[in-house]
C-alpha atoms as a PDB file:
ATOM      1  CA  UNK A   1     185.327 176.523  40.213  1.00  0.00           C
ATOM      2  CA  UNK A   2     181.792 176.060  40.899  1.00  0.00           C
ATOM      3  CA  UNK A   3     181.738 172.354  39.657  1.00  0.00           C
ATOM      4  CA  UNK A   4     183.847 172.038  41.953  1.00  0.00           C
ATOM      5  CA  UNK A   5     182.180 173.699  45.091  1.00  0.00           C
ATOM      6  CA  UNK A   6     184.932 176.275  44.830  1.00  0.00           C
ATOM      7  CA  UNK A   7     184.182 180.272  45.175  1.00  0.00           C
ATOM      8  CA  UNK A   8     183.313 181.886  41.887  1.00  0.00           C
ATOM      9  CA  UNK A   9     184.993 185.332  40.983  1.00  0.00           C
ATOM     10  CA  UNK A  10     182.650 187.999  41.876  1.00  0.00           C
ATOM     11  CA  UNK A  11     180.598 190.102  39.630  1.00  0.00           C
ATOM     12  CA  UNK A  12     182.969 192.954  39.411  1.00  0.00           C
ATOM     13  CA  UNK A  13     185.732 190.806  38.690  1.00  0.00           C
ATOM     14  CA  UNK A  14     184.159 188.693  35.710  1.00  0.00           C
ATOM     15  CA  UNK A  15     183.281 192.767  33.981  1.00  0.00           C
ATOM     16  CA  UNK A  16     186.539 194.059  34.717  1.00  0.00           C
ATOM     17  CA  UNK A  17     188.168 190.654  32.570  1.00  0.00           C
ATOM     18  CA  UNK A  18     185.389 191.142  29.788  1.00  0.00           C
ATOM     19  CA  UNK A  19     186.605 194.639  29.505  1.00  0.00           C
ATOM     20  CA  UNK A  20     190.064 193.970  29.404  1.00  0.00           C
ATOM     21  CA  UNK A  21     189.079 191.330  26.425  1.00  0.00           C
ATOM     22  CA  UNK A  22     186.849 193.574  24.944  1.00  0.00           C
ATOM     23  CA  UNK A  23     189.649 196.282  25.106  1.00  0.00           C
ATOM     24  CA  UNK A  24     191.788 193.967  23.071  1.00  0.00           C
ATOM     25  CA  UNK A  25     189.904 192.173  20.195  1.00  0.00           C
ATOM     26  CA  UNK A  26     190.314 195.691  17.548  1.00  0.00           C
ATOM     27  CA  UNK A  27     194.070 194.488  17.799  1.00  0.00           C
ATOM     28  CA  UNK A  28     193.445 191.330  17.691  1.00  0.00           C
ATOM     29  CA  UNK A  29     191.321 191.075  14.547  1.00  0.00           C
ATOM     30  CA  UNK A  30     194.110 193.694  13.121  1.00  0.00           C
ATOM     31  CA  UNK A  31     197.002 191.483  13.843  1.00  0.00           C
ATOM     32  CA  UNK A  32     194.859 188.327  12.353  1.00  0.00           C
ATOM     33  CA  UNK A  33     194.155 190.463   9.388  1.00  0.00           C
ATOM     34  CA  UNK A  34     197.830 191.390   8.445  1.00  0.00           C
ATOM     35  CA  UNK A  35     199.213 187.725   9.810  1.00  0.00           C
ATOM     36  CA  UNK A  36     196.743 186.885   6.668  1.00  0.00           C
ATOM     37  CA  UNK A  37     197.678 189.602   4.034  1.00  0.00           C
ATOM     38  CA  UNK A  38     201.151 188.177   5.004  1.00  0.00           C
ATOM     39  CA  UNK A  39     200.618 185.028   3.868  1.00  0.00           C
ATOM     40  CA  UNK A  40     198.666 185.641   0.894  1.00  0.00           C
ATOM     41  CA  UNK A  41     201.284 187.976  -0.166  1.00  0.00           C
ATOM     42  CA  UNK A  42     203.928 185.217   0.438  1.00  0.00           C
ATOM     43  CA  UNK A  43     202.048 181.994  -1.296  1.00  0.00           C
ATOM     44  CA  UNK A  44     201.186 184.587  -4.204  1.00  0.00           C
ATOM     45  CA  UNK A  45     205.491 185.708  -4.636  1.00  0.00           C
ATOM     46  CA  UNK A  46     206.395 181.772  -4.363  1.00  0.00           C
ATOM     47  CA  UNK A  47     203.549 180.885  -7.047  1.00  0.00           C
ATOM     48  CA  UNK A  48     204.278 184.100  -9.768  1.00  0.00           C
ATOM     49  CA  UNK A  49     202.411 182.176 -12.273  1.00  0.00           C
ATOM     50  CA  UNK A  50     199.400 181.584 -10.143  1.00  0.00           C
ATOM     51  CA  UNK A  51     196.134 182.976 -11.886  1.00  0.00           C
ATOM     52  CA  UNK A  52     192.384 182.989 -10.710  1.00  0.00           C
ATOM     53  CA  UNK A  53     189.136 184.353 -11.697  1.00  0.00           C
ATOM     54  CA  UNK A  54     188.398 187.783 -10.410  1.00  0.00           C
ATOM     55  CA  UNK A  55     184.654 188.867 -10.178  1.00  0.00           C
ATOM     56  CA  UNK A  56     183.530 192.647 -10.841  1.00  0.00           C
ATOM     57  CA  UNK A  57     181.437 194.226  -8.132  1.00  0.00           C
ATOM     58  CA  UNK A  58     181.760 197.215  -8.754  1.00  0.00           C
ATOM     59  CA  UNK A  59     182.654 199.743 -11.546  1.00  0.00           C
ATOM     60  CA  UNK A  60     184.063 203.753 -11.295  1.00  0.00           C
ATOM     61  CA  UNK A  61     184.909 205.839 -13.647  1.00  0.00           C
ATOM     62  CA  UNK A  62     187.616 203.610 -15.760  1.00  0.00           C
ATOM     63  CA  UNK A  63     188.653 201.376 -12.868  1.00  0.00           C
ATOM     64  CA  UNK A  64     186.730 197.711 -12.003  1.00  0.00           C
ATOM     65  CA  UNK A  65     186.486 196.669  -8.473  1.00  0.00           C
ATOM     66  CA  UNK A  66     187.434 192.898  -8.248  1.00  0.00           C
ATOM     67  CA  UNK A  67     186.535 190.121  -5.586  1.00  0.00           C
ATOM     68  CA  UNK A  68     189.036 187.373  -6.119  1.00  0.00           C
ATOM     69  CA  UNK A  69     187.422 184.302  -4.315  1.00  0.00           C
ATOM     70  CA  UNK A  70     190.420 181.903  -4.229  1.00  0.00           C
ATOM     71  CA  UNK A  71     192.482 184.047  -2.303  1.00  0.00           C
ATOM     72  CA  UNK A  72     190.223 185.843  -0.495  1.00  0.00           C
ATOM     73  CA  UNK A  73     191.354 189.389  -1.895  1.00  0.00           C
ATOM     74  CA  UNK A  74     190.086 192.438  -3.659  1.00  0.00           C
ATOM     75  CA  UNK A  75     191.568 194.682  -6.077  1.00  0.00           C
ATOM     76  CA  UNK A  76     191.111 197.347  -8.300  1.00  0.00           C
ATOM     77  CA  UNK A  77     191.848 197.741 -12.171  1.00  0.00           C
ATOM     78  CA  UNK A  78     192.091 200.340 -14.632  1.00  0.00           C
ATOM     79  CA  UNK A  79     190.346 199.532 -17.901  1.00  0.00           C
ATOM     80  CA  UNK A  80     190.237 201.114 -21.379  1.00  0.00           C
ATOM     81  CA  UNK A  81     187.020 199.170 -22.149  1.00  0.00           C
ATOM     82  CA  UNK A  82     185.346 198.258 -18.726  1.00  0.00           C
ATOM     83  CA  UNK A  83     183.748 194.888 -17.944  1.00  0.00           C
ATOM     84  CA  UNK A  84     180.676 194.698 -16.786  1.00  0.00           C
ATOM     85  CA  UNK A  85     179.189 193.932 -13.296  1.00  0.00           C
ATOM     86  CA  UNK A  86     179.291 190.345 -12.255  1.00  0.00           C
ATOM     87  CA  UNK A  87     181.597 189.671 -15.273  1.00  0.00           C
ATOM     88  CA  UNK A  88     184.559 187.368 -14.283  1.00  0.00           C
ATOM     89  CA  UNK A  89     187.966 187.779 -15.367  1.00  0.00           C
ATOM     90  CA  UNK A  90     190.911 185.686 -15.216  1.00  0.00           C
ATOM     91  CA  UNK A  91     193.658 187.995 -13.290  1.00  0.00           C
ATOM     92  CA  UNK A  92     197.464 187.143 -12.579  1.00  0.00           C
ATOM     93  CA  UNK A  93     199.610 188.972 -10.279  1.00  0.00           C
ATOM     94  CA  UNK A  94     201.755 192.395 -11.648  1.00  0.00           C
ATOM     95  CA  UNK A  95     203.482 193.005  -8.098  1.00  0.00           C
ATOM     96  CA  UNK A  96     203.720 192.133  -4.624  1.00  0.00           C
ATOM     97  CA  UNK A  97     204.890 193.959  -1.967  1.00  0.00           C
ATOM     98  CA  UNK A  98     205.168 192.002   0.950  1.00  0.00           C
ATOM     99  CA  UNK A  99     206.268 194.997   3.431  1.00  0.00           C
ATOM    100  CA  UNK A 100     203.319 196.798   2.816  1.00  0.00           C
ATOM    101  CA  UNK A 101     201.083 193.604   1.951  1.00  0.00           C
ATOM    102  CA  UNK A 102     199.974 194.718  -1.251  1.00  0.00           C
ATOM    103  CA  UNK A 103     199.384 193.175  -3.978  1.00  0.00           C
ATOM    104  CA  UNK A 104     198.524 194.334  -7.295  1.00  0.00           C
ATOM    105  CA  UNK A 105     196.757 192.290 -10.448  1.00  0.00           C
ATOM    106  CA  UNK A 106     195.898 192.643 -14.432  1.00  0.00           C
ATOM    107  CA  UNK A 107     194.135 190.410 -16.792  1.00  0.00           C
ATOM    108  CA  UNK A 108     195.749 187.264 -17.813  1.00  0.00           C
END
């Protein structure tokens, strides 16, 4: 409007709209995030033999915490003998449930 010599909206106005966005990026970025799990879920169900290196960040008790790069996903695996931090493993998929978005992994 104002390139164009037209009013612009006034003060009050141009607040109340940021609020109203503000208000509504939390469901946003939910929605993205589950629109994403979605399709992770549903790439890793049509490719059951995929595999990919998982990365250990982080270790409790007898369970690893894995970063899995290529699909952008985390997960966590009980170990007899655990790996150590910064270790990579290749993981394939045990399960996927695509209601719930989960998706579970053990070692290749």
């Amino acid at each position: 409007s104002f390139i164009l010599g037209k009013p612009t909206l006034e003060k009050e106005r141009v607040k109340e709209i940021i609020g109203i966005t503000n208000a509504a990026m939390p469901d946003i970025g939910k929605t993205t995030r589950a629109s994403n799990d979605h399709y992770k879920c549903l790439y890793l169900i049509q490719n059951p033999n995929w595999q990919g290196e998982g990365v250990v960040v982080d270790t409790r008790g007898d369970k690893a915490l894995f970063m899995i790069p290529e699909v952008g996903m985390m997960t966590q695996i009980k170990f007899k003998t655990l790996p150590e931090r910064d270790e990579k493993v290749l993981l394939k998929v045990s399960s996927v449930d695509l209601v719930e978005r989960l998706v579970n992994f053990k070692p290749a």
